[in-house]
PDB file of N, CA and C in Angstrom:
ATOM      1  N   UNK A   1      24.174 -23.969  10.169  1.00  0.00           N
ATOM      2  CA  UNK A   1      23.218 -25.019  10.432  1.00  0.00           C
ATOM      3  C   UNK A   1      22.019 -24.929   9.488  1.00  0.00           C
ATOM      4  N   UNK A   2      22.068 -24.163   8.520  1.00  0.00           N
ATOM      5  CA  UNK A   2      21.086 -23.946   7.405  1.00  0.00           C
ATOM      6  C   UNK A   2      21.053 -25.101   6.552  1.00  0.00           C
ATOM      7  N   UNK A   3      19.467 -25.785   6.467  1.00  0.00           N
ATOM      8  CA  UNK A   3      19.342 -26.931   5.796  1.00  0.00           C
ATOM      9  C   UNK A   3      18.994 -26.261   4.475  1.00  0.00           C
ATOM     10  N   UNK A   4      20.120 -26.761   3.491  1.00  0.00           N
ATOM     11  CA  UNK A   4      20.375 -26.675   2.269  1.00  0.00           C
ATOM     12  C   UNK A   4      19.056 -26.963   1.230  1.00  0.00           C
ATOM     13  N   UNK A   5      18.389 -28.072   1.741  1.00  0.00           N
ATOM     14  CA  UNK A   5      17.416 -29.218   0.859  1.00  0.00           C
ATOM     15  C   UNK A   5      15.993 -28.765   1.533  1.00  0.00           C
ATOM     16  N   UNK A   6      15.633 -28.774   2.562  1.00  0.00           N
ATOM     17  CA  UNK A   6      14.217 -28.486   3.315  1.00  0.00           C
ATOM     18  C   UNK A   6      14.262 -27.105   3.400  1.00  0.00           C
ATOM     19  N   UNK A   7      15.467 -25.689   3.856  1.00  0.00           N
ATOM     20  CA  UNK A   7      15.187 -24.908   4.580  1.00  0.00           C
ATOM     21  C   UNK A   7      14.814 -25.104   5.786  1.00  0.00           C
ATOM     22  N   UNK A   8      15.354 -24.271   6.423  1.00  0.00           N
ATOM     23  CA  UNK A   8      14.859 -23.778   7.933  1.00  0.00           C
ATOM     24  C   UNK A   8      16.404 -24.003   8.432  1.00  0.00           C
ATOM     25  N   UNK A   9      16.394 -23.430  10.167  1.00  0.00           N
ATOM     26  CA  UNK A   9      18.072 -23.556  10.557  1.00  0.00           C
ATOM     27  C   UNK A   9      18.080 -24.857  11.524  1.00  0.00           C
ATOM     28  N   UNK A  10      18.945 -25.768  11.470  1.00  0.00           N
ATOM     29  CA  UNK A  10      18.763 -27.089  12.235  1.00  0.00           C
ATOM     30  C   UNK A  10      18.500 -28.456  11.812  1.00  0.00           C
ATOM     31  N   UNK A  11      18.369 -29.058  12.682  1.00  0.00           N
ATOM     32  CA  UNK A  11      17.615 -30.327  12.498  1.00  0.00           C
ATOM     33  C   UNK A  11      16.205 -30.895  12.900  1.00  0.00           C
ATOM     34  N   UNK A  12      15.262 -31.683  12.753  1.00  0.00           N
ATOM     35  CA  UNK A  12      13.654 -31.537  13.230  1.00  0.00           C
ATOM     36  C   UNK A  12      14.315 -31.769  15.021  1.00  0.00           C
ATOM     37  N   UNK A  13      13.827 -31.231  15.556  1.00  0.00           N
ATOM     38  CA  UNK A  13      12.403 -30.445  15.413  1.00  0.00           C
ATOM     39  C   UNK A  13      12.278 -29.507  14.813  1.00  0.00           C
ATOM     40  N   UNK A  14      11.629 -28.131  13.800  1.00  0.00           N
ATOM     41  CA  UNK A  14      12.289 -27.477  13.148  1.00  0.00           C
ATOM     42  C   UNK A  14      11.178 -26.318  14.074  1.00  0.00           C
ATOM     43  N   UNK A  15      11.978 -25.402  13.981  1.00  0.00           N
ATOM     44  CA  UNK A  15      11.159 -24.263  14.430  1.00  0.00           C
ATOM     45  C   UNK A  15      11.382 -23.179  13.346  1.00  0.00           C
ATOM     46  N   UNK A  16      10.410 -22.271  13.226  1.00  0.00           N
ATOM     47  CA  UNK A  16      10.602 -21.157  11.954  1.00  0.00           C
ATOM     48  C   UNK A  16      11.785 -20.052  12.179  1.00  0.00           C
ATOM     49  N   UNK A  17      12.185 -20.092  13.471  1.00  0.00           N
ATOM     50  CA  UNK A  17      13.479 -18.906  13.656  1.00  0.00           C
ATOM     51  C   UNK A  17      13.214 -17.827  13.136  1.00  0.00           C
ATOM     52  N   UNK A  18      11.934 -16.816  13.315  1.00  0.00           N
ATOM     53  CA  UNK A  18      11.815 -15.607  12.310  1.00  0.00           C
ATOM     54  C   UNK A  18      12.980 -14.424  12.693  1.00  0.00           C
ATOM     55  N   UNK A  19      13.236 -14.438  13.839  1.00  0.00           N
ATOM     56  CA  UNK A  19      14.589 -13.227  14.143  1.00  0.00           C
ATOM     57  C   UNK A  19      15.861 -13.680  13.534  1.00  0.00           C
ATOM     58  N   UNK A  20      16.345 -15.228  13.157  1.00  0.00           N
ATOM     59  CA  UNK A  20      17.218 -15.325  12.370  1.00  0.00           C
ATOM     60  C   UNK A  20      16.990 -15.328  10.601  1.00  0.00           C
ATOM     61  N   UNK A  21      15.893 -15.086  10.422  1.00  0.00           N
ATOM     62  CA  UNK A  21      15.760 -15.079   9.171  1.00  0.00           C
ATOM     63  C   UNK A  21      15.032 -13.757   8.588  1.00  0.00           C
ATOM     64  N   UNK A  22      14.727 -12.969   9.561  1.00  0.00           N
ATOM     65  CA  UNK A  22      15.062 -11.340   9.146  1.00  0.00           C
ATOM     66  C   UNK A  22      16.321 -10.629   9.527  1.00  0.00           C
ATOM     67  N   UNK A  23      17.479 -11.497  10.098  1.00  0.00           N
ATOM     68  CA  UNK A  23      18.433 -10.776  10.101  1.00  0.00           C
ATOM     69  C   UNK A  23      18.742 -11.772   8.803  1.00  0.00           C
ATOM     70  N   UNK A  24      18.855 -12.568   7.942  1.00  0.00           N
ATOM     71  CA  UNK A  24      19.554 -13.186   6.691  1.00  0.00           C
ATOM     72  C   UNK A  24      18.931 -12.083   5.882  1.00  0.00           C
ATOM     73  N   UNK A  25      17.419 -11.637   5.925  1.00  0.00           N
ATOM     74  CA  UNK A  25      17.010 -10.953   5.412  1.00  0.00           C
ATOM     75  C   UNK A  25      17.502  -9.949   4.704  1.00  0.00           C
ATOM     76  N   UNK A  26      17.814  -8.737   6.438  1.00  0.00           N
ATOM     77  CA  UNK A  26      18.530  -7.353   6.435  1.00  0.00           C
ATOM     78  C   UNK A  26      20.003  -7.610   5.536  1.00  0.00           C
ATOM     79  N   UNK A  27      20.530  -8.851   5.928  1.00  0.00           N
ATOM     80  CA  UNK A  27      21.576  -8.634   5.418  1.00  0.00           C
ATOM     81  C   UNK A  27      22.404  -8.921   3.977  1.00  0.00           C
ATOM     82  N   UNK A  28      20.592  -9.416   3.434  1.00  0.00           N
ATOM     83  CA  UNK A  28      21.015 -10.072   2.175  1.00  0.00           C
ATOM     84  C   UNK A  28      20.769  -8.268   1.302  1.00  0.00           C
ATOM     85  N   UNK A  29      19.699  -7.812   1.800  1.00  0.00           N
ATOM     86  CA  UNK A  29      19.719  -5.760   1.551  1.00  0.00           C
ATOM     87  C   UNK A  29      20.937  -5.382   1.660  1.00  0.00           C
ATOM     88  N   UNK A  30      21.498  -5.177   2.639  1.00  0.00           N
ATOM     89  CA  UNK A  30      22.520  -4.383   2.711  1.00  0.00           C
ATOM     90  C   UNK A  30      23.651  -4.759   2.340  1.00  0.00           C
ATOM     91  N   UNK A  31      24.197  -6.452   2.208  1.00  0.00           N
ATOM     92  CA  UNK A  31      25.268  -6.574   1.814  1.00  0.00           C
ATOM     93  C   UNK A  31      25.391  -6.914   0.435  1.00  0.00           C
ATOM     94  N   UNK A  32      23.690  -6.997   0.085  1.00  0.00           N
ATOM     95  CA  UNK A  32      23.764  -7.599  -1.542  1.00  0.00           C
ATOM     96  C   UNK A  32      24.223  -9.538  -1.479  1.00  0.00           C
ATOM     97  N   UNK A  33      23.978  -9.961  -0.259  1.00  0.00           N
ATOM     98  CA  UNK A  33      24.450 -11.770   0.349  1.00  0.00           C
ATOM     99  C   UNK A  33      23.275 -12.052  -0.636  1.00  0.00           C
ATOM    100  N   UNK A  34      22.775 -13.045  -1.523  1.00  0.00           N
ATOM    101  CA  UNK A  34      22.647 -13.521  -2.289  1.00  0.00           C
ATOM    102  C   UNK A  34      22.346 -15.015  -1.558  1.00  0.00           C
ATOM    103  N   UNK A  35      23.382 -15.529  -0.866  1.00  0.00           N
ATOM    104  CA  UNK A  35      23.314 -16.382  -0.086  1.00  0.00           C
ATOM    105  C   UNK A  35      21.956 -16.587   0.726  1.00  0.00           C
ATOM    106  N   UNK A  36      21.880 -15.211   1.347  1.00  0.00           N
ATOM    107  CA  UNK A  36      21.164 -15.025   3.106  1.00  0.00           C
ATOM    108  C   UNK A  36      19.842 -14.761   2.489  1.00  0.00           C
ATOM    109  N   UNK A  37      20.154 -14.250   1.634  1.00  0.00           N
ATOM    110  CA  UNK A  37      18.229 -14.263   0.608  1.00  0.00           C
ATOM    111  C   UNK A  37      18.222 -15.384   0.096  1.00  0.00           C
ATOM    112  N   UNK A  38      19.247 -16.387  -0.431  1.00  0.00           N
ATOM    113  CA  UNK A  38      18.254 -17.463  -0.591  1.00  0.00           C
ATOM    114  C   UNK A  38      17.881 -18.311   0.438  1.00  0.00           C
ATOM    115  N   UNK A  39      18.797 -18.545   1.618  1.00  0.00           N
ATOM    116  CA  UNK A  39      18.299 -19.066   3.269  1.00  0.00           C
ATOM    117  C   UNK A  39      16.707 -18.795   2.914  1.00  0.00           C
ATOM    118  N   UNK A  40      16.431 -17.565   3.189  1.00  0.00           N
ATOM    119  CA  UNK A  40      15.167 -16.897   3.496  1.00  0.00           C
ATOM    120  C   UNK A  40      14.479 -17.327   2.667  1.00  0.00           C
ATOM    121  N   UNK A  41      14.658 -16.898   1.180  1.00  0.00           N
ATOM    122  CA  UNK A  41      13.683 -17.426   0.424  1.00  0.00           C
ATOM    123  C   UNK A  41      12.790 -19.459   0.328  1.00  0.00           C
ATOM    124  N   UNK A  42      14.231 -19.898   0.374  1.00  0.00           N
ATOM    125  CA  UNK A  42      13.767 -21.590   0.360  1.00  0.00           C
ATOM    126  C   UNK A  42      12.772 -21.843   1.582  1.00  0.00           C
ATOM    127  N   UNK A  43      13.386 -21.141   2.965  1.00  0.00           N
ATOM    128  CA  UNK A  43      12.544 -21.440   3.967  1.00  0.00           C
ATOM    129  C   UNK A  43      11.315 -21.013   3.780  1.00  0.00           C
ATOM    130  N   UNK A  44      11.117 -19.924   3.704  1.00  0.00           N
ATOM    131  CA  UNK A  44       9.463 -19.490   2.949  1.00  0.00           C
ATOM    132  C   UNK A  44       8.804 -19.862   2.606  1.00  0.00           C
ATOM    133  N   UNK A  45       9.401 -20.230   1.770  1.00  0.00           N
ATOM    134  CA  UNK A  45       8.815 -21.132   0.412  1.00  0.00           C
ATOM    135  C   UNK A  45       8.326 -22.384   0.311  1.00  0.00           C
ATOM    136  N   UNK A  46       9.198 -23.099   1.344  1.00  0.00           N
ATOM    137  CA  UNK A  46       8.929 -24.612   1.762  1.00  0.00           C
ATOM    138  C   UNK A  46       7.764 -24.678   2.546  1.00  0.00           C
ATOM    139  N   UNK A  47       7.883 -23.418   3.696  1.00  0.00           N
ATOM    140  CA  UNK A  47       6.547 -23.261   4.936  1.00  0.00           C
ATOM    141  C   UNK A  47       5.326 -23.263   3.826  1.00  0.00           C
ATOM    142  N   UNK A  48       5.203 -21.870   3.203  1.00  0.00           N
ATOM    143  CA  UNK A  48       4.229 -21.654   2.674  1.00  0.00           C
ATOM    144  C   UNK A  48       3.102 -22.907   1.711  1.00  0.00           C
ATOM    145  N   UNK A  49       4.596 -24.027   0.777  1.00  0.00           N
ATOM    146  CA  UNK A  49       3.919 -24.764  -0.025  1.00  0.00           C
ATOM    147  C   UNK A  49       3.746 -25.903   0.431  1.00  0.00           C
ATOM    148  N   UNK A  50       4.360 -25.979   1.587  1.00  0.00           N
ATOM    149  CA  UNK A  50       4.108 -27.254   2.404  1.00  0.00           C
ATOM    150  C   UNK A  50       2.972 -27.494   3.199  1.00  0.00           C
ATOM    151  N   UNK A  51       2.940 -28.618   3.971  1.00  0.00           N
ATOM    152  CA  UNK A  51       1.395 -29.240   4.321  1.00  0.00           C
ATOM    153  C   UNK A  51       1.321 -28.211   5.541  1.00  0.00           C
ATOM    154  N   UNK A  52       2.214 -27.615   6.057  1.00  0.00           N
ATOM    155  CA  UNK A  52       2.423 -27.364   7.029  1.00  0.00           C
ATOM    156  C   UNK A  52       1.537 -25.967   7.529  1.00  0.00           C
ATOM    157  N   UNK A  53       1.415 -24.808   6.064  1.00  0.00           N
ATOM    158  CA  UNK A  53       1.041 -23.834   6.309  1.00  0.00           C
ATOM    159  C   UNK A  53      -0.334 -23.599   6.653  1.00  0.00           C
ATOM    160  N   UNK A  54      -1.177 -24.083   6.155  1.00  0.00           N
ATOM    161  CA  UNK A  54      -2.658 -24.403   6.319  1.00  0.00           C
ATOM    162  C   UNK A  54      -2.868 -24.421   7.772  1.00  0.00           C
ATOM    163  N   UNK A  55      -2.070 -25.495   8.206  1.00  0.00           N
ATOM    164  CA  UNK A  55      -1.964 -25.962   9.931  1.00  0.00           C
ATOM    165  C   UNK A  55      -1.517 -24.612  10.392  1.00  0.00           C
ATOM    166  N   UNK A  56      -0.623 -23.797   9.912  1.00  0.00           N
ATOM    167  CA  UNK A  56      -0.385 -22.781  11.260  1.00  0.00           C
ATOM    168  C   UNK A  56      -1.069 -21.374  10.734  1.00  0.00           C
ATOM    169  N   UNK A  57      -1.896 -21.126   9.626  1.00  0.00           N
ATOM    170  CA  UNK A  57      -2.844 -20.285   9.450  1.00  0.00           C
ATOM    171  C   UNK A  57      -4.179 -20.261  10.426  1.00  0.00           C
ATOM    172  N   UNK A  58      -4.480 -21.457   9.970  1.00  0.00           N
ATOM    173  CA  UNK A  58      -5.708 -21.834  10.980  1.00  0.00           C
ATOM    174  C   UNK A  58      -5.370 -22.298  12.129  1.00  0.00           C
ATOM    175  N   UNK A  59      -4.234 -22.624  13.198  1.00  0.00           N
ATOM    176  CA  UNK A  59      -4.673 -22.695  14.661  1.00  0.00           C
ATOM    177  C   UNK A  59      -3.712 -21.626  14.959  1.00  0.00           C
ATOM    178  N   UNK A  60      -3.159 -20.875  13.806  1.00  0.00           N
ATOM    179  CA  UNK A  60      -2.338 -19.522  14.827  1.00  0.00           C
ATOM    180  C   UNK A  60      -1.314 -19.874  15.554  1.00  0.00           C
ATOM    181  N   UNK A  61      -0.872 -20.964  15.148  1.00  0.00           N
ATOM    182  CA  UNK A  61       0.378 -21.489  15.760  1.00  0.00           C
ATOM    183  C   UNK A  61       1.728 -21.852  15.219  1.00  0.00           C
ATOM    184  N   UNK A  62       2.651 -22.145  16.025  1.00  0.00           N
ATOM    185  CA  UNK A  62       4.257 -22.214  15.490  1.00  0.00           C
ATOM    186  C   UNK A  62       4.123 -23.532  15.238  1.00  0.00           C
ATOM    187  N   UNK A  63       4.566 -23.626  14.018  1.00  0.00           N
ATOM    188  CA  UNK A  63       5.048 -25.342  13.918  1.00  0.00           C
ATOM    189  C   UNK A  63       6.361 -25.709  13.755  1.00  0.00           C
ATOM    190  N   UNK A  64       6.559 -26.603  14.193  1.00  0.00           N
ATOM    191  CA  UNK A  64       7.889 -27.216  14.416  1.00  0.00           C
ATOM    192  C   UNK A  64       7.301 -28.871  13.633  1.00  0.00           C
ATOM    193  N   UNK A  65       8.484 -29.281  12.946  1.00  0.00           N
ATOM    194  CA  UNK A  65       8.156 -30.130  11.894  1.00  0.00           C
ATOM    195  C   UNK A  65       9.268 -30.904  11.796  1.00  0.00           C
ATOM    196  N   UNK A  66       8.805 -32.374  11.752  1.00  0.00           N
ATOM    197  CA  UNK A  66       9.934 -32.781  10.667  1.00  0.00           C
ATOM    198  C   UNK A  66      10.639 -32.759   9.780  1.00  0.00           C
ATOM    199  N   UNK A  67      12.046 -32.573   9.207  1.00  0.00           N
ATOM    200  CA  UNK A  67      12.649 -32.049   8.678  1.00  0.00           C
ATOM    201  C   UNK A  67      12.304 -32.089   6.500  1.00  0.00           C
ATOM    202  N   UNK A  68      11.494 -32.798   6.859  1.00  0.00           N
ATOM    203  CA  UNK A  68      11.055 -31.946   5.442  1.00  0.00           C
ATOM    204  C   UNK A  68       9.341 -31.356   5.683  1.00  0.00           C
ATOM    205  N   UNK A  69       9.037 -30.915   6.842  1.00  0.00           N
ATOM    206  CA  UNK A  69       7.730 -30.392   7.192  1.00  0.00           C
ATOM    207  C   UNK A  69       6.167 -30.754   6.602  1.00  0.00           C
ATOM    208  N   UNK A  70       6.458 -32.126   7.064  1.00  0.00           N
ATOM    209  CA  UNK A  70       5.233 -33.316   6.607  1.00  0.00           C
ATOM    210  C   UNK A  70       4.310 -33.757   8.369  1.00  0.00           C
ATOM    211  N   UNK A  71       5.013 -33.376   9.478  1.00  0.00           N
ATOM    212  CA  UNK A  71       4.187 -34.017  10.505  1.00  0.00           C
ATOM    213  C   UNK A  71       4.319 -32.419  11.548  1.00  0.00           C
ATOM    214  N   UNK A  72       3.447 -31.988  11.393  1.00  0.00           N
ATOM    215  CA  UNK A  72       3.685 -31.144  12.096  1.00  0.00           C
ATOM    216  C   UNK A  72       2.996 -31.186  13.949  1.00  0.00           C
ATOM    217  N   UNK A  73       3.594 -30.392  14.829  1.00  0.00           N
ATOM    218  CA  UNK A  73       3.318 -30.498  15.741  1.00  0.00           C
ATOM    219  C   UNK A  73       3.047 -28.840  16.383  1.00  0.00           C
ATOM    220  N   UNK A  74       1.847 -28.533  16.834  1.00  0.00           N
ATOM    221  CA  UNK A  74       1.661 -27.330  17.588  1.00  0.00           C
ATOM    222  C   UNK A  74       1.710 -26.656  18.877  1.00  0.00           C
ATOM    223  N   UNK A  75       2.457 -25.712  19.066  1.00  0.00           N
ATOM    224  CA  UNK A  75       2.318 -24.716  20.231  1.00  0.00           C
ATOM    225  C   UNK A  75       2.271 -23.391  19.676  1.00  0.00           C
ATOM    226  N   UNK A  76       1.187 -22.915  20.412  1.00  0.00           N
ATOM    227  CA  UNK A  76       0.737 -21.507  20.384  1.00  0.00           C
ATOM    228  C   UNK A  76       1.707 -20.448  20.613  1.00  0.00           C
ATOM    229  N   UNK A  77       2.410 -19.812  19.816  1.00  0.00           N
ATOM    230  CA  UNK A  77       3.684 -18.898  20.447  1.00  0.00           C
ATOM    231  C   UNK A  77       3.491 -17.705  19.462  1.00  0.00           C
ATOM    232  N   UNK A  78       2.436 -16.609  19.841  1.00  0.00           N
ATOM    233  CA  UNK A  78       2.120 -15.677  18.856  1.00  0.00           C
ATOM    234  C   UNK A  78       3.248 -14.555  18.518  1.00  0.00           C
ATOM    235  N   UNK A  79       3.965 -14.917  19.491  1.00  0.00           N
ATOM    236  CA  UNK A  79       5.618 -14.307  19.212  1.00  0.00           C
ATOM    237  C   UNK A  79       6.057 -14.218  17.907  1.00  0.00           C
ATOM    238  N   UNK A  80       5.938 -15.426  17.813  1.00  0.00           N
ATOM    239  CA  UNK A  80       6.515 -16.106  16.302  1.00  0.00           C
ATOM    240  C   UNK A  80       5.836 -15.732  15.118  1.00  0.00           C
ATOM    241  N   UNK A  81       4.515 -16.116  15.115  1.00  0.00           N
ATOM    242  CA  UNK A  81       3.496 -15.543  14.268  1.00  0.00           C
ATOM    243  C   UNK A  81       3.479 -14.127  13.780  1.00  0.00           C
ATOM    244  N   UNK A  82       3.660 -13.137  14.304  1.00  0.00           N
ATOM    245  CA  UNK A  82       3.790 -12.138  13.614  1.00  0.00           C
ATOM    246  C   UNK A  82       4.774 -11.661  13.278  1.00  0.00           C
ATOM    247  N   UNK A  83       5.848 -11.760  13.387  1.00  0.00           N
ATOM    248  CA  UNK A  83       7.260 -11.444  12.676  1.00  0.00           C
ATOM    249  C   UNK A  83       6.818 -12.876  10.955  1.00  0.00           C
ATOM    250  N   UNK A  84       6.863 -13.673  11.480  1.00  0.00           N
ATOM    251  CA  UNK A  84       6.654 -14.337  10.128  1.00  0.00           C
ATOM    252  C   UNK A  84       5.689 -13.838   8.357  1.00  0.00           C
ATOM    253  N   UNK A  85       4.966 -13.223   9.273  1.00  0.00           N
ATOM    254  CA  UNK A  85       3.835 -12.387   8.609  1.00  0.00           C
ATOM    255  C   UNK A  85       4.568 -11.189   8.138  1.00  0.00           C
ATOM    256  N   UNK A  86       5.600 -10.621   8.504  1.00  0.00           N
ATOM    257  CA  UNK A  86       6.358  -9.310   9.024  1.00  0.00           C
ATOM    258  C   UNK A  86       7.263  -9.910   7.929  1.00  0.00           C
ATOM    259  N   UNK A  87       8.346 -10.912   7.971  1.00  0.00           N
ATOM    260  CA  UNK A  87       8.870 -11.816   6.802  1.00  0.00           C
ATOM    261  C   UNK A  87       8.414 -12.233   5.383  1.00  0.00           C
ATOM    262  N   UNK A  88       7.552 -12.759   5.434  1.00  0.00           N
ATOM    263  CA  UNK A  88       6.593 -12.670   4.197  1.00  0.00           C
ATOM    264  C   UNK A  88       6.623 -11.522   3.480  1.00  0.00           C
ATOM    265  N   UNK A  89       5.695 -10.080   4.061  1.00  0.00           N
ATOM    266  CA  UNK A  89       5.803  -8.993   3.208  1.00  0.00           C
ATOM    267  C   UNK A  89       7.258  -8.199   2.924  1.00  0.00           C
ATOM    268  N   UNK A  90       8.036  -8.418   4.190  1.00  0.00           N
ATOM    269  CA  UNK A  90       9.404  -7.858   3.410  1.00  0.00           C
ATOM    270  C   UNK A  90       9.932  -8.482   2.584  1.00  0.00           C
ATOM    271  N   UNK A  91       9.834 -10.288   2.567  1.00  0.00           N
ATOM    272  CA  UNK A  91      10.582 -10.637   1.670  1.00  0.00           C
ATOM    273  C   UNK A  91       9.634 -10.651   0.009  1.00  0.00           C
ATOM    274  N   UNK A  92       8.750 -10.472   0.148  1.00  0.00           N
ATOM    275  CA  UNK A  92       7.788 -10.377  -1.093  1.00  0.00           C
ATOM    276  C   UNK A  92       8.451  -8.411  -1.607  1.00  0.00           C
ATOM    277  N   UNK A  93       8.416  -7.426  -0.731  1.00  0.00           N
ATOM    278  CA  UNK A  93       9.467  -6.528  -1.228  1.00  0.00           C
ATOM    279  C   UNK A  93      10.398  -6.916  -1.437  1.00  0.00           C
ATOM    280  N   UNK A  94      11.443  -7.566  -1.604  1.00  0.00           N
ATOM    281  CA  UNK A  94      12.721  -7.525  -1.612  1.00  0.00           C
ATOM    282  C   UNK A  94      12.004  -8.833  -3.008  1.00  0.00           C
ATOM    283  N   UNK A  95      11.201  -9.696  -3.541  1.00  0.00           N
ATOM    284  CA  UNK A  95      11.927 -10.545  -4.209  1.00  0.00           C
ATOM    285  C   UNK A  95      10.352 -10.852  -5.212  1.00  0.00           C
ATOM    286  N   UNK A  96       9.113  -9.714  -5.100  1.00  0.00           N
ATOM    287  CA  UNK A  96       8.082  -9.614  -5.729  1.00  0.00           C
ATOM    288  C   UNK A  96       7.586 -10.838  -6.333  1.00  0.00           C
ATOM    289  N   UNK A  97       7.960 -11.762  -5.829  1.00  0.00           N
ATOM    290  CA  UNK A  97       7.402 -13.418  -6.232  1.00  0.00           C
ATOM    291  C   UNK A  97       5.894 -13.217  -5.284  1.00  0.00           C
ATOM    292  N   UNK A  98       4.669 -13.871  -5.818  1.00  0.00           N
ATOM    293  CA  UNK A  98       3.140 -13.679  -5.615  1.00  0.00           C
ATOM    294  C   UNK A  98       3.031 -14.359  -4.545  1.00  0.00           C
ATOM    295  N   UNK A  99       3.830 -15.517  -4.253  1.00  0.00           N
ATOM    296  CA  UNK A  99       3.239 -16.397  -2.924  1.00  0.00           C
ATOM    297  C   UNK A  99       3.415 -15.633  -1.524  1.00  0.00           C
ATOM    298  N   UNK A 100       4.778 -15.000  -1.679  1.00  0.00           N
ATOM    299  CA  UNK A 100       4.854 -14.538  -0.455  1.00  0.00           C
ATOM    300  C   UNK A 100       3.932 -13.523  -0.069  1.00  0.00           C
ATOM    301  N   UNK A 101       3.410 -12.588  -1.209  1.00  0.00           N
ATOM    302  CA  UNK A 101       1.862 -11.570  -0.454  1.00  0.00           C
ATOM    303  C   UNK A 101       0.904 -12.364  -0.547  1.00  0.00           C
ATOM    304  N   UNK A 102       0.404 -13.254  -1.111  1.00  0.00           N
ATOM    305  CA  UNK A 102      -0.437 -13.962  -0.521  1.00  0.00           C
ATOM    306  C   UNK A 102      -0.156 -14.406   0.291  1.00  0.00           C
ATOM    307  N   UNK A 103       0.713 -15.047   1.248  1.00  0.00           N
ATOM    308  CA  UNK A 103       1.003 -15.533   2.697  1.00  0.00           C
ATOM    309  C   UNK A 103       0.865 -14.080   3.211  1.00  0.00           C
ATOM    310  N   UNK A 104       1.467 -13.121   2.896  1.00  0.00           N
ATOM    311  CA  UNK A 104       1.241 -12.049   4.264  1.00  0.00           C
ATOM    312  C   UNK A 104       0.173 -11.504   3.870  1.00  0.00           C
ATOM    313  N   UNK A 105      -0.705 -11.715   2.420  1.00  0.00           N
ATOM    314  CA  UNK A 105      -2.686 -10.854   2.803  1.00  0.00           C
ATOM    315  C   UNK A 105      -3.796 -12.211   3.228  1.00  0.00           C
ATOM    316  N   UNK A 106      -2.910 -13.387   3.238  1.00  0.00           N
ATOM    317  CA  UNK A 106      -4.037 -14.527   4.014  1.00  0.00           C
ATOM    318  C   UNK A 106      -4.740 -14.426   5.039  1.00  0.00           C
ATOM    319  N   UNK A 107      -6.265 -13.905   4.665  1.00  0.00           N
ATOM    320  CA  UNK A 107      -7.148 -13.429   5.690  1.00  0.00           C
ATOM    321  C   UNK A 107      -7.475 -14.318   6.826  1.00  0.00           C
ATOM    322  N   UNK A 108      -6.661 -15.585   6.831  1.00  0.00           N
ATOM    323  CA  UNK A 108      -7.061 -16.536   8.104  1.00  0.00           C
ATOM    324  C   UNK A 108      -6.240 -16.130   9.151  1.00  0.00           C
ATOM    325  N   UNK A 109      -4.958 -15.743   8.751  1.00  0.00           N
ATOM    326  CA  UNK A 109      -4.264 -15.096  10.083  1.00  0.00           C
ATOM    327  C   UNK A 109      -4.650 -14.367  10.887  1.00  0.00           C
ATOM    328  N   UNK A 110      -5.944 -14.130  10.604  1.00  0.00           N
ATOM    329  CA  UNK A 110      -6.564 -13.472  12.192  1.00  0.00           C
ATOM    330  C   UNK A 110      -6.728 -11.429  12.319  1.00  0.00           C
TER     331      UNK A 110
END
């Protein structure tokens, strides 16, 4: 159910899924999947450069978005929030591209 073109897993409503996308993570490490790191990476990548990230830096919240993450909508689920943060810096280890430590040293996250 991995959207090819936007990232993320599904259809909008989109939610960030961080436990499915540190296991694409783990397993793009250990199996060398190529695939499951790029899942991870596009989704990242899209959150981070999209309108979207600003919005969930500053209210600390999960967004769930339309499927190319232009209207976003908020609930507070700090669940989510820190594994994402947790995502960011592993995947910035695993793939040393600059955006992703700047998403996980963005001093608005609280």
């Amino acid at each position: 159910m991995f959207d090819e073109t936007d990232g993320g897993i599904g259809s909008a409503p989109k939610f960030p899924h961080p436990a499915e996308l540190e296991f694409c993570l783990r397993r793009a490490a250990v199996m060398r999947d190529d695939y499951a790191l790029g899942m991870v990476k596009l989704t990242l990548t899209k959150m981070a450069e999209g309108g979207i990230y600003d919005q969930w830096v500053a209210a600390s919240a999960v967004i769930a978005s339309i499927s190319t993450g232009t209207i976003p909508h908020f609930e507070k689920m700090l669940y989510d929030n820190g594994p994402l943060l947790r995502l960011y810096s592993d995947l910035w280890l695993a793939d040393r591209q600059p955006l992703y430590a700047r998403v996980a040293a963005d001093p608005r996250h609280g």
